[in-house]
Protein backbone atom coordinates (compact mmCIF):
# COMPACT_ATOMS: atom_id res chain seq x y z
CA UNK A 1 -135.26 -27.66 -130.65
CA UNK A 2 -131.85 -28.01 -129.66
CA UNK A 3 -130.46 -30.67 -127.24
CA UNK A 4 -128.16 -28.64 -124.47
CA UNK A 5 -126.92 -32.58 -123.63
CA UNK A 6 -126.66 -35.55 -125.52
CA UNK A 7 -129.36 -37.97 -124.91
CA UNK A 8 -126.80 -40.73 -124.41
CA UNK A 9 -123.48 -39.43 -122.56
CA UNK A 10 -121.57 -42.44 -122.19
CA UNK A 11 -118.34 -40.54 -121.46
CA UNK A 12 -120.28 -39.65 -118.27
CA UNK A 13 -119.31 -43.10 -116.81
CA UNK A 14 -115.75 -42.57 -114.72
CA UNK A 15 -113.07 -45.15 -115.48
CA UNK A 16 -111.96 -47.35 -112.57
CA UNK A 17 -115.53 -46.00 -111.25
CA UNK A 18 -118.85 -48.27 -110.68
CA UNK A 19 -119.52 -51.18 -112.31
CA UNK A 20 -123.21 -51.95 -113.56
CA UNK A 21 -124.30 -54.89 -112.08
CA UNK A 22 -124.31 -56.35 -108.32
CA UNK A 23 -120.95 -55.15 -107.24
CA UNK A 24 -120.92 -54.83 -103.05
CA UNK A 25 -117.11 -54.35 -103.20
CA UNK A 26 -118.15 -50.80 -103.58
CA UNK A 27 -119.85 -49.87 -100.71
CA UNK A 28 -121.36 -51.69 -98.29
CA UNK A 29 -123.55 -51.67 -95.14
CA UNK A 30 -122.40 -52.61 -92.38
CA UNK A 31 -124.11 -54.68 -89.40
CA UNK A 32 -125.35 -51.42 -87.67
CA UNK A 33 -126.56 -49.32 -90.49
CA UNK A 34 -122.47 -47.72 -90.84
CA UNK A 35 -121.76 -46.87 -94.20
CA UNK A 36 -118.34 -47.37 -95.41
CA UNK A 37 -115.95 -45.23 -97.92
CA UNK A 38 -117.39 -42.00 -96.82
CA UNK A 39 -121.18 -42.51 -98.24
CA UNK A 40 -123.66 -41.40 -96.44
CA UNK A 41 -127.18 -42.23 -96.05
CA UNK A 42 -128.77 -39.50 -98.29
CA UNK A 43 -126.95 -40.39 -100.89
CA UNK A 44 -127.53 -44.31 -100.79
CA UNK A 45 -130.84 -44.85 -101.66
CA UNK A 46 -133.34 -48.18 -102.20
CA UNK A 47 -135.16 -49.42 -105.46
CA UNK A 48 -138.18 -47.34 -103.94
CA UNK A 49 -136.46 -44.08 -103.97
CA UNK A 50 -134.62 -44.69 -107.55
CA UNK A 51 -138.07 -45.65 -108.65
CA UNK A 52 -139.94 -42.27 -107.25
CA UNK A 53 -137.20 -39.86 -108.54
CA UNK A 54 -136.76 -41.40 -111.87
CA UNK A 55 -140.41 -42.60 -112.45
CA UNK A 56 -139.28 -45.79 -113.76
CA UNK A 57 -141.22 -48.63 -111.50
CA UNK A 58 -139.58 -51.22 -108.80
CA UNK A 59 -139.91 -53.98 -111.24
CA UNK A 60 -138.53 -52.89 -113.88
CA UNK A 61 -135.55 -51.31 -112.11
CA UNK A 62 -134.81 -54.93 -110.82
CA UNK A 63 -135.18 -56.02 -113.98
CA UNK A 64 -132.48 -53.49 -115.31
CA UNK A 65 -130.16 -54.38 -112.26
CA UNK A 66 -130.46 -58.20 -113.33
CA UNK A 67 -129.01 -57.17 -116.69
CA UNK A 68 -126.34 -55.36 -115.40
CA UNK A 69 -127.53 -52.03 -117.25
CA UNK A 70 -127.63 -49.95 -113.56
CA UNK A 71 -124.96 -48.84 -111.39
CA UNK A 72 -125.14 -50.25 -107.95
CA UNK A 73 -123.82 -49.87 -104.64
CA UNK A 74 -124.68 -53.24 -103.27
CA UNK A 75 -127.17 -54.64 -101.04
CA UNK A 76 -127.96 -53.25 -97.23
CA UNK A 77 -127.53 -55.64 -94.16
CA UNK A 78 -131.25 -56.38 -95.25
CA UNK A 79 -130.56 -57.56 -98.54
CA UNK A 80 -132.68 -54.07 -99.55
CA UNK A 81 -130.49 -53.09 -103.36
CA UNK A 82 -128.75 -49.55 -102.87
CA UNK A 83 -127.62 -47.41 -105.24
CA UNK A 84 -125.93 -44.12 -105.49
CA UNK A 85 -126.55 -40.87 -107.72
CA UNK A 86 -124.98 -42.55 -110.65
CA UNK A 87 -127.55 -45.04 -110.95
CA UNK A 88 -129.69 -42.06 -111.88
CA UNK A 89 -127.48 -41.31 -114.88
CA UNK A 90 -128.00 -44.96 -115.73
CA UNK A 91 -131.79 -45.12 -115.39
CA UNK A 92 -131.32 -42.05 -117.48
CA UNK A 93 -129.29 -43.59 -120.89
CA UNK A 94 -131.66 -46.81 -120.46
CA UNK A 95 -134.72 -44.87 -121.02
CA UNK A 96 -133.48 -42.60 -123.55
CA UNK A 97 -132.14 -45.18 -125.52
CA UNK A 98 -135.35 -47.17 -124.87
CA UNK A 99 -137.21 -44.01 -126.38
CA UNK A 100 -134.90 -44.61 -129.43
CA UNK A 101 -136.66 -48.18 -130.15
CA UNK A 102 -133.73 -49.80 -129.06
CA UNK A 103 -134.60 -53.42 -126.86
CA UNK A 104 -133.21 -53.94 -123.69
CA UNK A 105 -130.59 -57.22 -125.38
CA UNK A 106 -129.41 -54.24 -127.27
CA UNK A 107 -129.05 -52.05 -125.03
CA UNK A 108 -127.61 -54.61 -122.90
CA UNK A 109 -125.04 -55.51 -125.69
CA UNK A 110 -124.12 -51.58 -125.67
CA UNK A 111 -123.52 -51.99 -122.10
CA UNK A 112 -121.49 -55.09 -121.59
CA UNK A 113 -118.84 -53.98 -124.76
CA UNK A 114 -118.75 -50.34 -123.39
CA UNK A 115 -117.90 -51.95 -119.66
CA UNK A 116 -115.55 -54.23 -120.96
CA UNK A 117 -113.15 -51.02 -121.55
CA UNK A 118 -111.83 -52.67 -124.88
CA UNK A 119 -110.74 -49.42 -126.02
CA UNK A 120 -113.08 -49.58 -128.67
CA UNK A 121 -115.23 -46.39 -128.69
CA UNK A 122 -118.92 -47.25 -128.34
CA UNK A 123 -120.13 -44.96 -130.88
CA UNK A 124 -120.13 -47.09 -133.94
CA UNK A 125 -121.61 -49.92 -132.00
CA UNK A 126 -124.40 -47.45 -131.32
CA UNK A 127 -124.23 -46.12 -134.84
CA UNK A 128 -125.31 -49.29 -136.18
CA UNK A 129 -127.28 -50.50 -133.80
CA UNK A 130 -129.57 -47.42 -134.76
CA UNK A 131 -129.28 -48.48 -138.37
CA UNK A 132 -131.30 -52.08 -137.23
CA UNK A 133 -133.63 -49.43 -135.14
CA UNK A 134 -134.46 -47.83 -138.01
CA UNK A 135 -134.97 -50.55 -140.13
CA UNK A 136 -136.84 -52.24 -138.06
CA UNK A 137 -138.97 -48.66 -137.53
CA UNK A 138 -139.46 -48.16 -141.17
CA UNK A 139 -140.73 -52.04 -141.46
CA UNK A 140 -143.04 -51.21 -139.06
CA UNK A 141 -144.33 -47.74 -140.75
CA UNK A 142 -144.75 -49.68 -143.76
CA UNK A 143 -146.75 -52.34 -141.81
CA UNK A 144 -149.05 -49.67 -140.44
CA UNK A 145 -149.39 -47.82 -143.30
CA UNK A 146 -151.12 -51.48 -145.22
CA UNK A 147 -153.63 -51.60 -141.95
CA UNK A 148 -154.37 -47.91 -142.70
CA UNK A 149 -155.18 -48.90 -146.71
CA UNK A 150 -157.45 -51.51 -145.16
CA UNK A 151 -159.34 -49.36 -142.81
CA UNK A 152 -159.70 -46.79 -145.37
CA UNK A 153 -160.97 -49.99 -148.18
CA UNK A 154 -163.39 -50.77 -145.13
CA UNK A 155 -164.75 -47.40 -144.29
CA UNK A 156 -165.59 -47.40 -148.32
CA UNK A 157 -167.06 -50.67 -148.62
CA UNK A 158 -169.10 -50.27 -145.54
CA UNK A 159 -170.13 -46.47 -145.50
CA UNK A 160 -173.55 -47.10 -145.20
CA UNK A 161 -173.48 -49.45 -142.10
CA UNK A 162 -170.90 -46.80 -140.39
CA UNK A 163 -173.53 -43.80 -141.44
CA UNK A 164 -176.52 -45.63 -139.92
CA UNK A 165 -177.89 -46.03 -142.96
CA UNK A 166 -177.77 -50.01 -143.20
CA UNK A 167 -177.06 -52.54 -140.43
CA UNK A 168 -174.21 -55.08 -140.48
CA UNK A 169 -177.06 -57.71 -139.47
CA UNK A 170 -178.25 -57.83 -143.00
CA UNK A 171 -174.95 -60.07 -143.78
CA UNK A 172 -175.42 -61.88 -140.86
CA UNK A 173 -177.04 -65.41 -142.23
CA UNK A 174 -178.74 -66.44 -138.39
CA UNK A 175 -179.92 -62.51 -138.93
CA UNK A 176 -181.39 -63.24 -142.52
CA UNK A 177 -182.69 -66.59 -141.89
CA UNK A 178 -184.27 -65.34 -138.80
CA UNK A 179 -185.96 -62.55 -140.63
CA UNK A 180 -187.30 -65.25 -143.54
């Protein structure tokens, strides 16, 4: 099947734009409910409403805010977090690098050196980053393919008790000594 997108489109993210993390220079609510810089109200939106549309839930979106891996507007005159369309985007890379096996100090890593506009392109962090995902992936196939050896030595060794044809209470010693 063939991807239309990238998974990951960091060039999405415009310069001089948002900044990940708690920034209410950006936009911010005023006393009344007033929004300022032209935003309006459908396109602020709570944790709630970032949650519903990207099925990612409230805690874990705060817990992505805390690590500075989603774009956000700033708080409301309630102290309720806003955040914009981009955040969407965000939610977006963070899950499909999360489908990747990559952990959230990774992909918080990612984030901070892509944000820190170095000039440095972001793709051969990725690149190897991915390397230590697959590694790590491929240590764990090789884990899970010793438990399956095991269950398959076990189903061997105790075919009969699995069939119904012998009990497992015959090794039991309370079992034996009871039956004495």
């Amino acid at each position: 099947m063939k991807r239309s997108r990238p998974l990951v489109a960091w060039d999405a993210i415009r310069p001089g734009g948002s900044r990940v993390g708690s920034q209410r220079g950006n936009l911010a609510a005023l006393g009344d409910g007033q929004m300022i810089a032209g935003m309006t109200s459908a396109s602020v939106m709570t944790i709630g409403r970032l949650s519903r549309r990207t099925g990612v839930p409230v805690k874990v979106l705060r817990e992505y805010e805390d690590m500075g891996l989603i774009y956000t507007v700033g708080r409301s005159a309630g102290n309720y977090r806003l955040f914009d369309e981009d955040a969407l985007w965000c939610v977006g890379v963070v899950s499909g690098l999360r489908t990747l096996g990559l952990t959230l100090s990774e992909i918080q890593e990612l984030a901070s050196n892509y944000l820190a506009h170095t000039g440095e392109p972001v793709g051969p962090r990725l690149a190897g980053v991915l390397k230590v995902v697959r590694a790590r992936t491929e240590r764990r196939i090789a884990e899970l393919q010793e438990l399956l050896g095991r269950l398959d030595e076990f189903e061997v060794a105790a075919a009969a008790e699995l069939a119904g044809q012998a009990d497992f209470r015959t090794q039991d010693p309370r079992f034996r000594r009871d039956r004495l």
